[in-house]
N, C-alpha and C. Protein backbone atom coordinates (compact mmCIF):
# COMPACT_ATOMS: atom_id res chain seq x y z
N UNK A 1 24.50 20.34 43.67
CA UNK A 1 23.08 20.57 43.80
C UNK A 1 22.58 21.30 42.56
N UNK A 2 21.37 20.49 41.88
CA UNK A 2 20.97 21.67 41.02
C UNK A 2 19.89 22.77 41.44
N UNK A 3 20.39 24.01 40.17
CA UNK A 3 19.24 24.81 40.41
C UNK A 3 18.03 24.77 40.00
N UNK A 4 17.05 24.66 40.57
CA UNK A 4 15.69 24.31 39.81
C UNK A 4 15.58 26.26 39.62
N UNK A 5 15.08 26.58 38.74
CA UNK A 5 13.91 27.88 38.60
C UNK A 5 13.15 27.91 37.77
N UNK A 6 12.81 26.91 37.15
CA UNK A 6 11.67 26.86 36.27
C UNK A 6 11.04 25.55 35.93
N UNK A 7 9.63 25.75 35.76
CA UNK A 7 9.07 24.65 35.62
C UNK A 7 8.04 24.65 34.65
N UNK A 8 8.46 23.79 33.47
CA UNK A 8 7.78 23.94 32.21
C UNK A 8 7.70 25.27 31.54
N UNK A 9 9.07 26.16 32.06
CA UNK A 9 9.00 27.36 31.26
C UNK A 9 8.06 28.15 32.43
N UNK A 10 7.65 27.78 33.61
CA UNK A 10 6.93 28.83 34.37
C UNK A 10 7.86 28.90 35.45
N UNK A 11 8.62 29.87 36.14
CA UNK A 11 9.23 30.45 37.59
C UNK A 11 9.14 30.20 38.58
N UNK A 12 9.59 29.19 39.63
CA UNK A 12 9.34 28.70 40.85
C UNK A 12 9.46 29.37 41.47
N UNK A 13 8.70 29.39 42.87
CA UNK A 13 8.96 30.54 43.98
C UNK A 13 9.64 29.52 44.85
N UNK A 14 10.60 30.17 45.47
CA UNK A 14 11.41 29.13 46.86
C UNK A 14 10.42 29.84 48.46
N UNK A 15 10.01 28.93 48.91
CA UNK A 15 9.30 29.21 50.28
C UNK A 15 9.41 30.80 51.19
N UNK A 16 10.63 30.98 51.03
CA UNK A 16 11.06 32.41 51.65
C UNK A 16 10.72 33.86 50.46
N UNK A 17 10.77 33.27 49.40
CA UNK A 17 9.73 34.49 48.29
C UNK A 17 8.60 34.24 48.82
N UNK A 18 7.93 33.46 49.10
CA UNK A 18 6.74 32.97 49.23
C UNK A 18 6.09 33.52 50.89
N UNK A 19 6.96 33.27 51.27
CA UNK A 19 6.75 33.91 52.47
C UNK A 19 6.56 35.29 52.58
N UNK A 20 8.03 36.10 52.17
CA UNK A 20 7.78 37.50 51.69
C UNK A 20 6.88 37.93 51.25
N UNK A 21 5.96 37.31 50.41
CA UNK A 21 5.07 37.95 48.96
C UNK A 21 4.07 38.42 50.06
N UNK A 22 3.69 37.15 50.52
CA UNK A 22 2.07 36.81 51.59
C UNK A 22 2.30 37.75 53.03
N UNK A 23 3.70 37.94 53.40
CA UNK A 23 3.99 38.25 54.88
C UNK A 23 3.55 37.42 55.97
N UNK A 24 3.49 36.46 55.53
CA UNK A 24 3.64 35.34 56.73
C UNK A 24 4.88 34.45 57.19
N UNK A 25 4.63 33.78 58.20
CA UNK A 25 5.97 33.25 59.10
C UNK A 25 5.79 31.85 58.43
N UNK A 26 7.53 31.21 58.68
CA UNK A 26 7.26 30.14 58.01
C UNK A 26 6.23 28.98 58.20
N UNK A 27 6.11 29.10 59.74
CA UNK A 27 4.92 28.07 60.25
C UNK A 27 3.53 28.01 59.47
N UNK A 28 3.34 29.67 59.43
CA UNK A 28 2.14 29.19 58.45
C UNK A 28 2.02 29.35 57.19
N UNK A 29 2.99 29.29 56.20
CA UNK A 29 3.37 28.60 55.21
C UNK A 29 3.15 27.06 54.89
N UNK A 30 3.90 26.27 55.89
CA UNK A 30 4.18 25.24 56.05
C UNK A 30 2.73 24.56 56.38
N UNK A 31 1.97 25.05 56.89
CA UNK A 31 0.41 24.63 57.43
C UNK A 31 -0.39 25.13 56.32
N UNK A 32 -0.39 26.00 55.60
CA UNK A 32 -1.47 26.07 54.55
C UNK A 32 -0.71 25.09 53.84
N UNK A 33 0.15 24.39 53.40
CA UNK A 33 0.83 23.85 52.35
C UNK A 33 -0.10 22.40 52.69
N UNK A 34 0.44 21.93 54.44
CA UNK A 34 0.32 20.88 54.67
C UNK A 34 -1.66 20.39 54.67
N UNK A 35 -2.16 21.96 54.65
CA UNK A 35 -3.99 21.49 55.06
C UNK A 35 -3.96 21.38 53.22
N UNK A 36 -3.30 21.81 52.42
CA UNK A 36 -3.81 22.01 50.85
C UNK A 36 -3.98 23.16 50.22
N UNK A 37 -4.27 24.18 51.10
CA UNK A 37 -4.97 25.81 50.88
C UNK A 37 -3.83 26.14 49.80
N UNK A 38 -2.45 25.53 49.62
CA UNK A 38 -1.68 26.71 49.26
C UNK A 38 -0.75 25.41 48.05
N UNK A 39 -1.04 25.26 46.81
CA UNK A 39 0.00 24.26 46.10
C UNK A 39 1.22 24.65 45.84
N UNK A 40 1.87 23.46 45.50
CA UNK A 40 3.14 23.44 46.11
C UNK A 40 3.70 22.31 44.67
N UNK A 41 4.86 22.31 44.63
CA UNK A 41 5.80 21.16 43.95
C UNK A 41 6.93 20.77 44.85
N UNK A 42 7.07 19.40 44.73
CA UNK A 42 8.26 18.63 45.62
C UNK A 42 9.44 18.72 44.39
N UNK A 43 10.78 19.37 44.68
CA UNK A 43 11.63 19.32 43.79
C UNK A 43 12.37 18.82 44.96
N UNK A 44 12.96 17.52 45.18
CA UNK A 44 14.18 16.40 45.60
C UNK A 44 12.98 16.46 47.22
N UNK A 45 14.10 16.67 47.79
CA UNK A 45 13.61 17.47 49.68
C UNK A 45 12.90 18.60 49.67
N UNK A 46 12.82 19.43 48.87
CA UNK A 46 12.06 21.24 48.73
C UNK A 46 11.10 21.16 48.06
N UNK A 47 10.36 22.21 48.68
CA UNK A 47 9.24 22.66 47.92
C UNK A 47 9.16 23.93 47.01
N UNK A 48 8.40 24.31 46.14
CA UNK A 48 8.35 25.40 45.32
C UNK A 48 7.49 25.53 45.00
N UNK A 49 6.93 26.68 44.65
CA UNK A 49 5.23 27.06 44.40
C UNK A 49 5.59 27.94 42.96
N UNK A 50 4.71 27.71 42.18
CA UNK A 50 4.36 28.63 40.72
C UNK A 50 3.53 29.61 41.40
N UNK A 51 4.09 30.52 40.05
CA UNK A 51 3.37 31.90 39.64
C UNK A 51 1.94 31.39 40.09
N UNK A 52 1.44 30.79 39.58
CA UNK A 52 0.28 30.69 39.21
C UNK A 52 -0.68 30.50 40.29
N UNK A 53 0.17 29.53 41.00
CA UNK A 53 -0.78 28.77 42.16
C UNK A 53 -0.64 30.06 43.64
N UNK A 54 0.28 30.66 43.28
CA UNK A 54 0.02 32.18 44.10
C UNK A 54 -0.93 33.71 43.68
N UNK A 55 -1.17 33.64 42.47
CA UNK A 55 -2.27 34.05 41.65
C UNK A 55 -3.44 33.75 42.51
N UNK A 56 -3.43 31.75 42.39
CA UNK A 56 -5.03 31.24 42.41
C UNK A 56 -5.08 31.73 44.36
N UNK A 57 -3.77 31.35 45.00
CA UNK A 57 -4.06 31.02 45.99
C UNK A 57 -4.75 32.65 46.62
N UNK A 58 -4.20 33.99 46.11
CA UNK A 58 -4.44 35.64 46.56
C UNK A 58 -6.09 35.86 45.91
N UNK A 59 -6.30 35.29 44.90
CA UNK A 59 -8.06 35.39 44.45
C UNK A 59 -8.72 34.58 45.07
N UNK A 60 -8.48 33.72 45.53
CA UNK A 60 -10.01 32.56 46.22
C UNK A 60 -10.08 33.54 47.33
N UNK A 61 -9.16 34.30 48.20
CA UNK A 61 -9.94 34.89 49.36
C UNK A 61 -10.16 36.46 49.15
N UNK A 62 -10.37 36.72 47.69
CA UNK A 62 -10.22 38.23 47.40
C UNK A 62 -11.86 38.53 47.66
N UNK A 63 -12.07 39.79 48.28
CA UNK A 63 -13.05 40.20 49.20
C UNK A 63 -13.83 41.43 47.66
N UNK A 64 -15.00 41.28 46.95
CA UNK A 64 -15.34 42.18 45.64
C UNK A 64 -15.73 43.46 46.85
């Protein structure tokens, strides 16, 4: 199996960082992924999310 951790030189998150970061359960992980709210990359069977798109995804609901 390979290891993916980077993509184009940017750091993949594996679902369970991802989970951690946000403190949510995997279900709703898996449901913001699946409505769109939350991007994602298909590496083989898995998913992985960038830096970045966890950036965009913590500012669209940031409250000024």
């Amino acid at each position: 199996m390979t290891n993916i951790n980077s993509y184009h030189g940017e750091k993949l998150i594996r679902p369970r960082e991802m989970r951690d970061t946000l403190r949510i359960s995997q279900a709703t992980l898996y449901r913001l992924v699946h409505k769109g709210e939350l991007k994602h990359i298909k590496v083989g069977g898995s998913i992985r999310f960038l830096q970045r798109d966890l950036e965009e995804f913590l500012q669209k609901d940031r409250v000024n």
